[in-house]
N, C-alpha and C. Protein backbone atom coordinates (compact mmCIF):
# COMPACT_ATOMS: atom_id res chain seq x y z
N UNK A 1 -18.90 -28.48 30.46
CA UNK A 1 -19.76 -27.75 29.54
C UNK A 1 -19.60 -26.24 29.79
N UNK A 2 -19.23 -25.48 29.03
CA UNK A 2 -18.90 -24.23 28.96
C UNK A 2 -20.39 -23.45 28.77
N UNK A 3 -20.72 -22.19 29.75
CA UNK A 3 -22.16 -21.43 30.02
C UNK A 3 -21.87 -20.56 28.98
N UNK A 4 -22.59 -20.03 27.92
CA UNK A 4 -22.77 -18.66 27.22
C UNK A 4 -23.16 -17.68 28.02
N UNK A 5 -22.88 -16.71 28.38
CA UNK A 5 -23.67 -15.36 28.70
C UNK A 5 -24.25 -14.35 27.92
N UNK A 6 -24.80 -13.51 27.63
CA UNK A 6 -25.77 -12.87 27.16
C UNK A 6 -24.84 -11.62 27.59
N UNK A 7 -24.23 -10.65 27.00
CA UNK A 7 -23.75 -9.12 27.55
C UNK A 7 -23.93 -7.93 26.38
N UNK A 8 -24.61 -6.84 27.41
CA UNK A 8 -25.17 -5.81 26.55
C UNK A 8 -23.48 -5.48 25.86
N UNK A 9 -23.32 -4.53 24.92
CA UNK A 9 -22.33 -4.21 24.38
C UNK A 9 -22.42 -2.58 24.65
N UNK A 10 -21.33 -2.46 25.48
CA UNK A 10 -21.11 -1.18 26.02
C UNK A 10 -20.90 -0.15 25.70
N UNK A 11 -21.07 1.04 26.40
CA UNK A 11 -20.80 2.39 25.21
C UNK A 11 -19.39 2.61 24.67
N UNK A 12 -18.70 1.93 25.44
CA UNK A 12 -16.95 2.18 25.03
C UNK A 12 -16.80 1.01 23.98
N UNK A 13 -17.54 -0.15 23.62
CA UNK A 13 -16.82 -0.94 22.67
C UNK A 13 -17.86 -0.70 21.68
N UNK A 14 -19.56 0.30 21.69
CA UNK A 14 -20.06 0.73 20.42
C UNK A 14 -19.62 1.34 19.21
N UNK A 15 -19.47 0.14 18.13
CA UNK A 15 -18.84 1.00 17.00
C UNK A 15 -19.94 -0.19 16.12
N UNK A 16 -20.72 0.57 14.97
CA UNK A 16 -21.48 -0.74 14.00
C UNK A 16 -20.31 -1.36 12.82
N UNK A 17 -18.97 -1.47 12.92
CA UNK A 17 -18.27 -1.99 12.25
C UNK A 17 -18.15 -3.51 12.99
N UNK A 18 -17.99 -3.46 14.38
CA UNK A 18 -17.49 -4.71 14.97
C UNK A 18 -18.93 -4.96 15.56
N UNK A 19 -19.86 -4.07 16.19
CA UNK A 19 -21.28 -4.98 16.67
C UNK A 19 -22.27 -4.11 16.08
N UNK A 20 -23.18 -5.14 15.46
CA UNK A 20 -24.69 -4.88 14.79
C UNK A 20 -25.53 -4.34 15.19
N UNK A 21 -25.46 -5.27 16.89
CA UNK A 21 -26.32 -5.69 17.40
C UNK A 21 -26.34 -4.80 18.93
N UNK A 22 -27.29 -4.71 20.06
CA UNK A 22 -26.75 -3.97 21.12
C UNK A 22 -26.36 -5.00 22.38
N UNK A 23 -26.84 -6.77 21.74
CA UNK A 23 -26.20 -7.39 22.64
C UNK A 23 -25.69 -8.50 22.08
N UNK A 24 -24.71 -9.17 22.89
CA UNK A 24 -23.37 -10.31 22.35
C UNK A 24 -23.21 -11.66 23.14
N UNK A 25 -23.35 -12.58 22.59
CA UNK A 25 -23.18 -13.78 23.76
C UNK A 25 -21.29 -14.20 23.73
N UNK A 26 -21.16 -14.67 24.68
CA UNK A 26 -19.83 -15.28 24.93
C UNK A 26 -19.78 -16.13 25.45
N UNK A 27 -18.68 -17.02 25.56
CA UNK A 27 -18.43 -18.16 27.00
C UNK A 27 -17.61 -17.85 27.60
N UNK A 28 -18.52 -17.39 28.64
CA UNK A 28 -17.07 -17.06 29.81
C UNK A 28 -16.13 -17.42 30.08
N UNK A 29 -16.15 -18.84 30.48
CA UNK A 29 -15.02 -19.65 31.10
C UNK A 29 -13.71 -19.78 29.88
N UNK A 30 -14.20 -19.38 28.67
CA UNK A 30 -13.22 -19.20 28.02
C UNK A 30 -12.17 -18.25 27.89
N UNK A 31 -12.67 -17.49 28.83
CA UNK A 31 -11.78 -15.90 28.91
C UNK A 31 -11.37 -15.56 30.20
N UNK A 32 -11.21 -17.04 31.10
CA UNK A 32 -11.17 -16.70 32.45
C UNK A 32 -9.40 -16.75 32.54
N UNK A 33 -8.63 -17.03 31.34
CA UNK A 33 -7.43 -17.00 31.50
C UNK A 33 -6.89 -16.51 29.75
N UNK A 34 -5.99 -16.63 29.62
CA UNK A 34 -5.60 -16.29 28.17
C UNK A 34 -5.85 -17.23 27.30
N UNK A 35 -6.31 -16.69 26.04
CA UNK A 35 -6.13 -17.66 25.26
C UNK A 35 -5.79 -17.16 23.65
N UNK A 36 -5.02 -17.81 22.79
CA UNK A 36 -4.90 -17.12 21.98
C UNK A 36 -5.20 -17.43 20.68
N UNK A 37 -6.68 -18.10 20.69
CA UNK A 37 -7.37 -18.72 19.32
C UNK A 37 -8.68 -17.83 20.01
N UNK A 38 -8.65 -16.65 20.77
CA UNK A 38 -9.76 -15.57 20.68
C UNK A 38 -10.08 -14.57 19.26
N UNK A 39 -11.22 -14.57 19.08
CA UNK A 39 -11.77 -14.00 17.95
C UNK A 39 -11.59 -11.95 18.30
N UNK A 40 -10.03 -11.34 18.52
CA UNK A 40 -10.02 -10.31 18.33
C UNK A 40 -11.11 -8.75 18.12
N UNK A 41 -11.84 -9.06 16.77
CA UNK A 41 -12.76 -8.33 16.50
C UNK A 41 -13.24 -8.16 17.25
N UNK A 42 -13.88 -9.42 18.45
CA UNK A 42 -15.19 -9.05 19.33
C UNK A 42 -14.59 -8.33 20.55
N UNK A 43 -13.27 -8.32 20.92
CA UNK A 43 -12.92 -7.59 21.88
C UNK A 43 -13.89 -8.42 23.27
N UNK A 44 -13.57 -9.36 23.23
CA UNK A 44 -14.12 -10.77 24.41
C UNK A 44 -13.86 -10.34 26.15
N UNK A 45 -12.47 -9.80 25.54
CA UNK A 45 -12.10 -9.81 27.34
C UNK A 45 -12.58 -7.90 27.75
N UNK A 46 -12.73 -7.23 26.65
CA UNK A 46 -13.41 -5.72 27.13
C UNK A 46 -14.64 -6.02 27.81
N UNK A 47 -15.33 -6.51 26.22
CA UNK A 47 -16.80 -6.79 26.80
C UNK A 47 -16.93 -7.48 28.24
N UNK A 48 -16.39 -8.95 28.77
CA UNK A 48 -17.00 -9.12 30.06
C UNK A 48 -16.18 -7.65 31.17
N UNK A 49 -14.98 -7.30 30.77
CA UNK A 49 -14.52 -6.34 31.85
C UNK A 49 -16.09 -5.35 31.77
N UNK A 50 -16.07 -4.42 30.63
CA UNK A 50 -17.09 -3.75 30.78
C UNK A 50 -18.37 -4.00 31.25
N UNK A 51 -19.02 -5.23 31.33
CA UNK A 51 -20.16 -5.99 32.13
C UNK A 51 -19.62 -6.01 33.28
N UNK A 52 -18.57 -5.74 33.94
CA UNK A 52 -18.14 -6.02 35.09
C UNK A 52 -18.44 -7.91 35.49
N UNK A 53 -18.09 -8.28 34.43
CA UNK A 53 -17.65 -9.78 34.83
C UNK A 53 -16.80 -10.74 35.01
N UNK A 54 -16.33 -10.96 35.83
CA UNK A 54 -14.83 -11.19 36.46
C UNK A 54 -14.23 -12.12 35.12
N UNK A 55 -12.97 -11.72 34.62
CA UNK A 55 -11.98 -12.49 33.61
C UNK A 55 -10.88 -12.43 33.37
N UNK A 56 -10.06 -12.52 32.79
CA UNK A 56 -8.55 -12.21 32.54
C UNK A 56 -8.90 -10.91 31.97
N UNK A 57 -7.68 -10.10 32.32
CA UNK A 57 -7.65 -8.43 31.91
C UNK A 57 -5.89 -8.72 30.99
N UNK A 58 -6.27 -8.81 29.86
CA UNK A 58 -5.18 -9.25 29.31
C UNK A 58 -3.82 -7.91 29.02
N UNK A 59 -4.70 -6.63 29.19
CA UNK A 59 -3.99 -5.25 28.94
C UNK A 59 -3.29 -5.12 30.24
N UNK A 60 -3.39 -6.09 31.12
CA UNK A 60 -2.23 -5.67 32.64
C UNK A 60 -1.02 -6.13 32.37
N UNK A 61 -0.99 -7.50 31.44
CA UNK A 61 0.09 -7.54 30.99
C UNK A 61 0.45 -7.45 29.66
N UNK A 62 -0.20 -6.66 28.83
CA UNK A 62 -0.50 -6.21 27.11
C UNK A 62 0.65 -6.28 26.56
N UNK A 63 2.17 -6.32 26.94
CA UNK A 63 3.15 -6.06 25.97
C UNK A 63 3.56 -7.68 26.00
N UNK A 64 3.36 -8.54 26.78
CA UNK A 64 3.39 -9.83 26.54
C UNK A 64 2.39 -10.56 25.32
N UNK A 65 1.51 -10.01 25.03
CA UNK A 65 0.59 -10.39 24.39
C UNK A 65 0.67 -10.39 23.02
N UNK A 66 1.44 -8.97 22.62
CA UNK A 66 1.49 -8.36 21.49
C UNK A 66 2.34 -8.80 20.24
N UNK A 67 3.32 -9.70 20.69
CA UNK A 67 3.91 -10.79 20.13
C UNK A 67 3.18 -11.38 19.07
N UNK A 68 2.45 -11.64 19.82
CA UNK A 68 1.02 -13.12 19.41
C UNK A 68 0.26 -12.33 18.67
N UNK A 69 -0.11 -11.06 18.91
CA UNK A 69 -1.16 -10.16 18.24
C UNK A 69 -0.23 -10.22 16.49
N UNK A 70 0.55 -9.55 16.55
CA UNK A 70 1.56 -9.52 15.31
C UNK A 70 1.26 -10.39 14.53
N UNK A 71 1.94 -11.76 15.15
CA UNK A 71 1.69 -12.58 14.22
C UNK A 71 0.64 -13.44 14.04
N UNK A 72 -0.54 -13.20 14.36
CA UNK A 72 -2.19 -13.21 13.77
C UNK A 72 -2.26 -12.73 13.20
N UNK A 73 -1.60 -10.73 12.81
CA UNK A 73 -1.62 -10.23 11.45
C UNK A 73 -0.81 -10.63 10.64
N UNK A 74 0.15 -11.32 10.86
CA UNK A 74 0.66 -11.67 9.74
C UNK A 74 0.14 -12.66 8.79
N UNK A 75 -1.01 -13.59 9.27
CA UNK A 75 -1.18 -14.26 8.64
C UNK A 75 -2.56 -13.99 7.91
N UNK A 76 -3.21 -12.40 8.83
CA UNK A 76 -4.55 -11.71 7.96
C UNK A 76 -3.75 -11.13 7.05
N UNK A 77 -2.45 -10.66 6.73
CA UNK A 77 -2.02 -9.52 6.01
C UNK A 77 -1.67 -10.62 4.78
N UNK A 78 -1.14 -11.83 4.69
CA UNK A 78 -1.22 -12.43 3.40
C UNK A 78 -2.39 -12.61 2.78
N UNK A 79 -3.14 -13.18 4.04
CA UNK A 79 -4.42 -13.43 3.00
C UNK A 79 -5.37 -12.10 2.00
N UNK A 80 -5.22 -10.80 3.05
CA UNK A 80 -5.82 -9.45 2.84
C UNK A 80 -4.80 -9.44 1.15
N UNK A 81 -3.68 -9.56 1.18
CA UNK A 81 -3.28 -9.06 0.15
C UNK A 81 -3.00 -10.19 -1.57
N UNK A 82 -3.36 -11.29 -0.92
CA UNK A 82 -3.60 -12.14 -1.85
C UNK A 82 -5.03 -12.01 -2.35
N UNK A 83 -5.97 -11.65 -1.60
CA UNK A 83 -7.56 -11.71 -2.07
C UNK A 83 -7.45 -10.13 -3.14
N UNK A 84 -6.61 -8.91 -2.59
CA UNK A 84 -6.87 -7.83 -3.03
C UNK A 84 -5.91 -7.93 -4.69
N UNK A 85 -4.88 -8.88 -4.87
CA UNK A 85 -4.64 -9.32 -5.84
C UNK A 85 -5.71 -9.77 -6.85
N UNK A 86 -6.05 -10.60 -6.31
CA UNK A 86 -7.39 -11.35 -6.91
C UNK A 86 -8.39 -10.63 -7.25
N UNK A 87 -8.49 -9.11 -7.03
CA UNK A 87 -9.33 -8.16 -7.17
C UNK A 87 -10.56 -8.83 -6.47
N UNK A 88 -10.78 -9.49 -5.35
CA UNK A 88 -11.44 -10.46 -4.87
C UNK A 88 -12.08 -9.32 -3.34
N UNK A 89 -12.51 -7.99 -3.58
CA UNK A 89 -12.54 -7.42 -2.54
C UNK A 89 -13.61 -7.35 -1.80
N UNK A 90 -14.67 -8.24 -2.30
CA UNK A 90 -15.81 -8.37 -1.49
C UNK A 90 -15.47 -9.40 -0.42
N UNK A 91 -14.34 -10.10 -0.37
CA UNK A 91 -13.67 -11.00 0.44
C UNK A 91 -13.43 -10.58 1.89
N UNK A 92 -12.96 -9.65 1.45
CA UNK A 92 -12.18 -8.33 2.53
C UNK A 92 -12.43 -7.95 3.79
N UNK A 93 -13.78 -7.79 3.87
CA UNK A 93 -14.49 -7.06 5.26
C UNK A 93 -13.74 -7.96 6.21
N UNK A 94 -13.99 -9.06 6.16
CA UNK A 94 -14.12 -9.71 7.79
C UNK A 94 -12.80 -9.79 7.97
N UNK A 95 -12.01 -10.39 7.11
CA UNK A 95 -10.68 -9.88 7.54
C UNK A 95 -9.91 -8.82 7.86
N UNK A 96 -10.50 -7.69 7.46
CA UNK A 96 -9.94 -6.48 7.87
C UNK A 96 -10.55 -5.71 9.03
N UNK A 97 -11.57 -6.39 9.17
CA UNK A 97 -12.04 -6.28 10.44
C UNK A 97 -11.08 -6.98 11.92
N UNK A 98 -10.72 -8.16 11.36
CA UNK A 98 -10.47 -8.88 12.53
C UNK A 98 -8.83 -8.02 12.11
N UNK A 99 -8.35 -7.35 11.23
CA UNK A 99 -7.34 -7.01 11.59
C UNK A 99 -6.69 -5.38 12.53
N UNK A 100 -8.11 -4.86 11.98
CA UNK A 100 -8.38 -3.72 12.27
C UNK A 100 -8.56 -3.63 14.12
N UNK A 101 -9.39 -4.87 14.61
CA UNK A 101 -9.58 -5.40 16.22
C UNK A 101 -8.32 -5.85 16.38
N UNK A 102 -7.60 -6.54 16.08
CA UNK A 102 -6.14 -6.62 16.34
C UNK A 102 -5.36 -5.97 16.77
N UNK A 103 -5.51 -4.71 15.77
CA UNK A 103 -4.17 -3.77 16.01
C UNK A 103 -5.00 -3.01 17.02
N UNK A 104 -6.10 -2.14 17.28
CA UNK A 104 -6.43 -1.60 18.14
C UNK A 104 -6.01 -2.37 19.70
N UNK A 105 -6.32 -3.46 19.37
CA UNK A 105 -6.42 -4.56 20.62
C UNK A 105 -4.83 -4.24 21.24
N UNK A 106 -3.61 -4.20 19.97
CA UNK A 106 -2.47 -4.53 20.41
C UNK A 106 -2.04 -2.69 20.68
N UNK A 107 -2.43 -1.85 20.44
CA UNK A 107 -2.41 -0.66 20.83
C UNK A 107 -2.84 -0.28 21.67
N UNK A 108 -3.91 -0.56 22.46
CA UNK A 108 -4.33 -0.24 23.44
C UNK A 108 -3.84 -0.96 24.66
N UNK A 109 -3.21 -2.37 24.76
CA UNK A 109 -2.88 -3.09 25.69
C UNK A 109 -1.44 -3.11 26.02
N UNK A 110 -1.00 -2.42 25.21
CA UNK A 110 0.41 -2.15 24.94
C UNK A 110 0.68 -0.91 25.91
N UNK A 111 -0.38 -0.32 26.48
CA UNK A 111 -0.51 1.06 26.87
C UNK A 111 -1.19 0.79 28.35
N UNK A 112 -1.66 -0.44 28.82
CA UNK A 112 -2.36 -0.93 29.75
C UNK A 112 -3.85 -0.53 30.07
N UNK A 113 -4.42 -0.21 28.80
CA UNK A 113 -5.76 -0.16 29.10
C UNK A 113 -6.21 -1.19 27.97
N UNK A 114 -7.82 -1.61 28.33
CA UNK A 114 -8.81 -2.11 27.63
C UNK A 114 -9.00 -1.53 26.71
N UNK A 115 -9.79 -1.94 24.85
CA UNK A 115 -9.97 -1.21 24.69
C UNK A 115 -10.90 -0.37 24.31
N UNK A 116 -10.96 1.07 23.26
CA UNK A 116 -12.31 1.48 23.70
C UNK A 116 -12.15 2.31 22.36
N UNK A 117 -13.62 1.86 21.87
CA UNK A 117 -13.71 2.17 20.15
C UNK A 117 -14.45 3.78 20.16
N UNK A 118 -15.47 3.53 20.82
CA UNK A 118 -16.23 4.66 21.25
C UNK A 118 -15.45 6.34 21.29
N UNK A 119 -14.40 6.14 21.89
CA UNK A 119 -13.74 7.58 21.62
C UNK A 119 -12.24 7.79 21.38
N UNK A 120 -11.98 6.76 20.97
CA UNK A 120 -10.42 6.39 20.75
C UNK A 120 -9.64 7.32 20.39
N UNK A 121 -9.72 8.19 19.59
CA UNK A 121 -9.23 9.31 19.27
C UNK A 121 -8.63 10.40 20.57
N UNK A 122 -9.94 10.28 21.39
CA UNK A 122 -9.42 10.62 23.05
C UNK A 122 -8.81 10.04 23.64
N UNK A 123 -8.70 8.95 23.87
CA UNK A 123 -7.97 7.47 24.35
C UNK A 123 -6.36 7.72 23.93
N UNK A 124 -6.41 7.59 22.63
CA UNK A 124 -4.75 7.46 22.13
C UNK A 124 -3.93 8.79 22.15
N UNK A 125 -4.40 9.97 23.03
CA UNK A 125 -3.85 10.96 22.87
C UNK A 125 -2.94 11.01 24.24
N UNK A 126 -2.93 10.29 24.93
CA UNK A 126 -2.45 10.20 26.24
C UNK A 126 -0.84 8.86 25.28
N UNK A 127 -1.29 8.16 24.51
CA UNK A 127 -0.61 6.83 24.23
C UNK A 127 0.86 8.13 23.62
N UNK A 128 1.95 6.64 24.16
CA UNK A 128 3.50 7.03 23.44
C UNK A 128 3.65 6.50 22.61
N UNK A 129 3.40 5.40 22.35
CA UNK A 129 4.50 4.53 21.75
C UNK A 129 3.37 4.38 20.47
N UNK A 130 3.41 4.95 19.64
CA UNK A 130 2.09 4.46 18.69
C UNK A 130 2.75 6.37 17.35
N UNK A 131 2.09 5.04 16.02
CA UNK A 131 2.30 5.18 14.91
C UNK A 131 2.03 7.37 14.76
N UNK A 132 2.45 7.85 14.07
CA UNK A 132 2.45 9.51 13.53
C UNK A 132 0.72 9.44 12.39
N UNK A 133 0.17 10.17 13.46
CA UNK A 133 -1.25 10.37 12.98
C UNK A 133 -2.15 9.52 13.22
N UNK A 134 -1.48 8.73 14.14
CA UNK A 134 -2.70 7.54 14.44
C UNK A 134 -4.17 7.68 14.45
N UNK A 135 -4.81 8.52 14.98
CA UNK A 135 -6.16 8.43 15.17
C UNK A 135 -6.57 9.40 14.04
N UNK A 136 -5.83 9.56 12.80
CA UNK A 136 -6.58 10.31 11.66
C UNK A 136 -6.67 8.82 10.68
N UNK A 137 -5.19 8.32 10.72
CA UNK A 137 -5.54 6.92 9.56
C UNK A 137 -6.72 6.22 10.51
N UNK A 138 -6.61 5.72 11.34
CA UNK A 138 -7.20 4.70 12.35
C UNK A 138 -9.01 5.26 11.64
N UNK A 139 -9.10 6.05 12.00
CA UNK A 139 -10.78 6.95 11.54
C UNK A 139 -10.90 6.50 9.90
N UNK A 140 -10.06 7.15 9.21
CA UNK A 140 -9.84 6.74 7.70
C UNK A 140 -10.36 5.09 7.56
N UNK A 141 -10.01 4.10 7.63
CA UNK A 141 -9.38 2.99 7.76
C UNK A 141 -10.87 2.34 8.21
N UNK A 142 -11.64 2.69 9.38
CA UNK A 142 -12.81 2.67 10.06
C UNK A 142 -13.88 3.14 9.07
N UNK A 143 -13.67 4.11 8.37
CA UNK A 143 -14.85 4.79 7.85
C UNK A 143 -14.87 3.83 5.99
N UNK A 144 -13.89 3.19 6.02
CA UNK A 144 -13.51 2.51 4.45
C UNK A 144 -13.15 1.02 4.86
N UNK A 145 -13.67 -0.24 5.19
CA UNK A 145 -12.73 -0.38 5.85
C UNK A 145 -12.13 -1.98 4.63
N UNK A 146 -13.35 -2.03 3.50
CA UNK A 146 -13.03 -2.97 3.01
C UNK A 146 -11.90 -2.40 0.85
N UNK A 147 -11.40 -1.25 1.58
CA UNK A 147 -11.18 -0.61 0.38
C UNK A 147 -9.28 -1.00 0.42
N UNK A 148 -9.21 -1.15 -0.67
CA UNK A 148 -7.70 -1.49 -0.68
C UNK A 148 -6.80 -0.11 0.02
N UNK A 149 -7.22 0.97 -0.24
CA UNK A 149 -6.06 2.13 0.37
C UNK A 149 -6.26 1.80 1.81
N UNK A 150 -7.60 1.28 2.65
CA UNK A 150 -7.60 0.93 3.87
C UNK A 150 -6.44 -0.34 4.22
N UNK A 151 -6.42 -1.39 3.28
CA UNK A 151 -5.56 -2.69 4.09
C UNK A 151 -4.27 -1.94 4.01
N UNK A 152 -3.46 -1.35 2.64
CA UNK A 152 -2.56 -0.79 2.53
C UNK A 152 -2.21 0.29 3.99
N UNK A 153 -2.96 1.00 4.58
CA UNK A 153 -2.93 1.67 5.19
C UNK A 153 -2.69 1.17 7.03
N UNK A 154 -3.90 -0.18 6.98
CA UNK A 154 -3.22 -0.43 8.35
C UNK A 154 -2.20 -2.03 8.29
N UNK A 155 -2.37 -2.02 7.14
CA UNK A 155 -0.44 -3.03 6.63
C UNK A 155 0.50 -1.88 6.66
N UNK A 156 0.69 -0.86 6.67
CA UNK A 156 1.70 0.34 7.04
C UNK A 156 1.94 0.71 8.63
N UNK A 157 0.66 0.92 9.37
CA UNK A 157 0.30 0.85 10.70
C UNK A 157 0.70 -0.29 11.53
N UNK A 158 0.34 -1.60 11.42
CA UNK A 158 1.08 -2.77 12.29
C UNK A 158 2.63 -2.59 11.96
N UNK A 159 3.30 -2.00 10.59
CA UNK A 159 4.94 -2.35 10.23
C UNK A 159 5.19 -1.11 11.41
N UNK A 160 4.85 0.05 11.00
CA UNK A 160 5.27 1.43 12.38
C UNK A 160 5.42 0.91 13.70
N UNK A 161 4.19 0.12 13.80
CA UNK A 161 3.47 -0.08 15.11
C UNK A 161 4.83 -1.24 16.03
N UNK A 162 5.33 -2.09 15.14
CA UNK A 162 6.03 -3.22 15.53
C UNK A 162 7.22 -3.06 16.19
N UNK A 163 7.76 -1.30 15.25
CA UNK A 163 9.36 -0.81 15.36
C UNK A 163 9.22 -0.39 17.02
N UNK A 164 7.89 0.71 17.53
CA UNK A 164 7.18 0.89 18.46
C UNK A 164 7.46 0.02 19.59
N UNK A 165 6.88 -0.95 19.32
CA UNK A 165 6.45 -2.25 20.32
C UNK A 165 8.20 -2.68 20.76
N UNK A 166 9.12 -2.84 19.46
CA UNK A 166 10.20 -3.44 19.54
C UNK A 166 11.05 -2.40 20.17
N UNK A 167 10.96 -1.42 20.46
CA UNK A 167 11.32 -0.06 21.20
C UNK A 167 11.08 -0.08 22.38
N UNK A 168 9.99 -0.34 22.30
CA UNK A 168 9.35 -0.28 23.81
C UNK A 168 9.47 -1.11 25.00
N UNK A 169 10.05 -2.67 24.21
CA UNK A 169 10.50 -3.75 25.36
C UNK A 169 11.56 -3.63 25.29
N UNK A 170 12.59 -3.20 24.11
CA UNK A 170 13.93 -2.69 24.53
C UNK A 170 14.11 -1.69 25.91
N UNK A 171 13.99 -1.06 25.68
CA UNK A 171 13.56 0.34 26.65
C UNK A 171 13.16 -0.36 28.10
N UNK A 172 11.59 -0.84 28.29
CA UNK A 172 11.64 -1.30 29.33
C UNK A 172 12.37 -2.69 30.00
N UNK A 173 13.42 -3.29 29.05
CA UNK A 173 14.51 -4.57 29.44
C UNK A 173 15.35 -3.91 30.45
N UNK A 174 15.29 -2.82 29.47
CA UNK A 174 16.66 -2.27 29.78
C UNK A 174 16.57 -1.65 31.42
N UNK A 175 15.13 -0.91 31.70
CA UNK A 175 14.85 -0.13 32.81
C UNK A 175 14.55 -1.03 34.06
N UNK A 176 14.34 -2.73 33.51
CA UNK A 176 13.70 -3.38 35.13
C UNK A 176 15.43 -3.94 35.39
N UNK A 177 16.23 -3.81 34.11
CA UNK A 177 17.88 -4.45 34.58
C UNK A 177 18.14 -3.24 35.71
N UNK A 178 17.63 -2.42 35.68
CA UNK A 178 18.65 -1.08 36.81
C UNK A 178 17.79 -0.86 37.77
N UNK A 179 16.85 -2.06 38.11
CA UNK A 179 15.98 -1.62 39.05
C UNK A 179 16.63 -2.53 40.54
């Protein structure tokens, strides 16, 4: 039987797009190793890190992960753009939410930190490997988030983001072969 916990939601993952509320339940034992039918948006494995409650820290090994992150958007990015066909855009939020926690998720872990909504803009200014203007669309995108120029915008962001990622394990293949 898996325990719920009760965890305040921290100042680094406060944003009212992804929590309402100022506290979040989880099941721990579900996050005590990887898993990859986790609900993104909630940012599961920040929150217990930020409670300081012992779990998998999935950003130590983040570029393994990011694989898997991808193609979870790939399968929000059909649906995002079949509903926005459908002129169906009250549909939208939650998916672009969970896609929006995605890519942050896969940007930030890609970089070996947790991540952190609260000042991200500060956060990603240290980051390499990440999209031209990131934290102006990223804000954009946040502040709109169920508007078609938003999905368009971070369906442009994961394609940048991928060339990035696919750069970046080239690069480091290449650097642990000469080690």
């Amino acid at each position: 039987m898996t325990q719920s916990i009760s965890l305040k939601v921290p100042e680094e993952l406060d944003h009212p797009l992804f929590f309402s509320k100022k506290e979040t339940i989880l099941e721990k034992e579900r996050f005590a190793g990887w898993s990859g039918t986790i609900p993104f948006e909630a940012f599961p494995y920040e929150l217990l890190y930020y409670n300081n409650v012992e779990a998998y820290a999935p950003w130590n090994m983040g570029a393994l992960h990011i694989k898997e992150l991808l193609e979870k958007w790939k399968g929000i990015d059909s649906e995002c753009s079949l509903l926005f066909s459908e002129r169906k855009v009250g549909q939208t939020l939650v998916l672009m939410k969970q896609g929006v926690g995605l890519f942050l998720t896969a940007v930030f872990w890609m970089h070996g930190k947790p991540v952190v909504l609260s000042d991200f803009r500060a956060e990603m200014e240290s980051f390499t490997n990440v999209p031209v203007n990131l934290a102006e669309r990223l804000s954009f995108i946040l502040a709109r988030p169920a508007f078609f120029h938003s999905y368009r915008q971070l369906s442009e962001l994961f394609r940048e983001f991928e060339k990035q990622y696919v750069k970046f394990m080239i690069k480091n293949k290449n650097s642990q072969k000469n080690v």
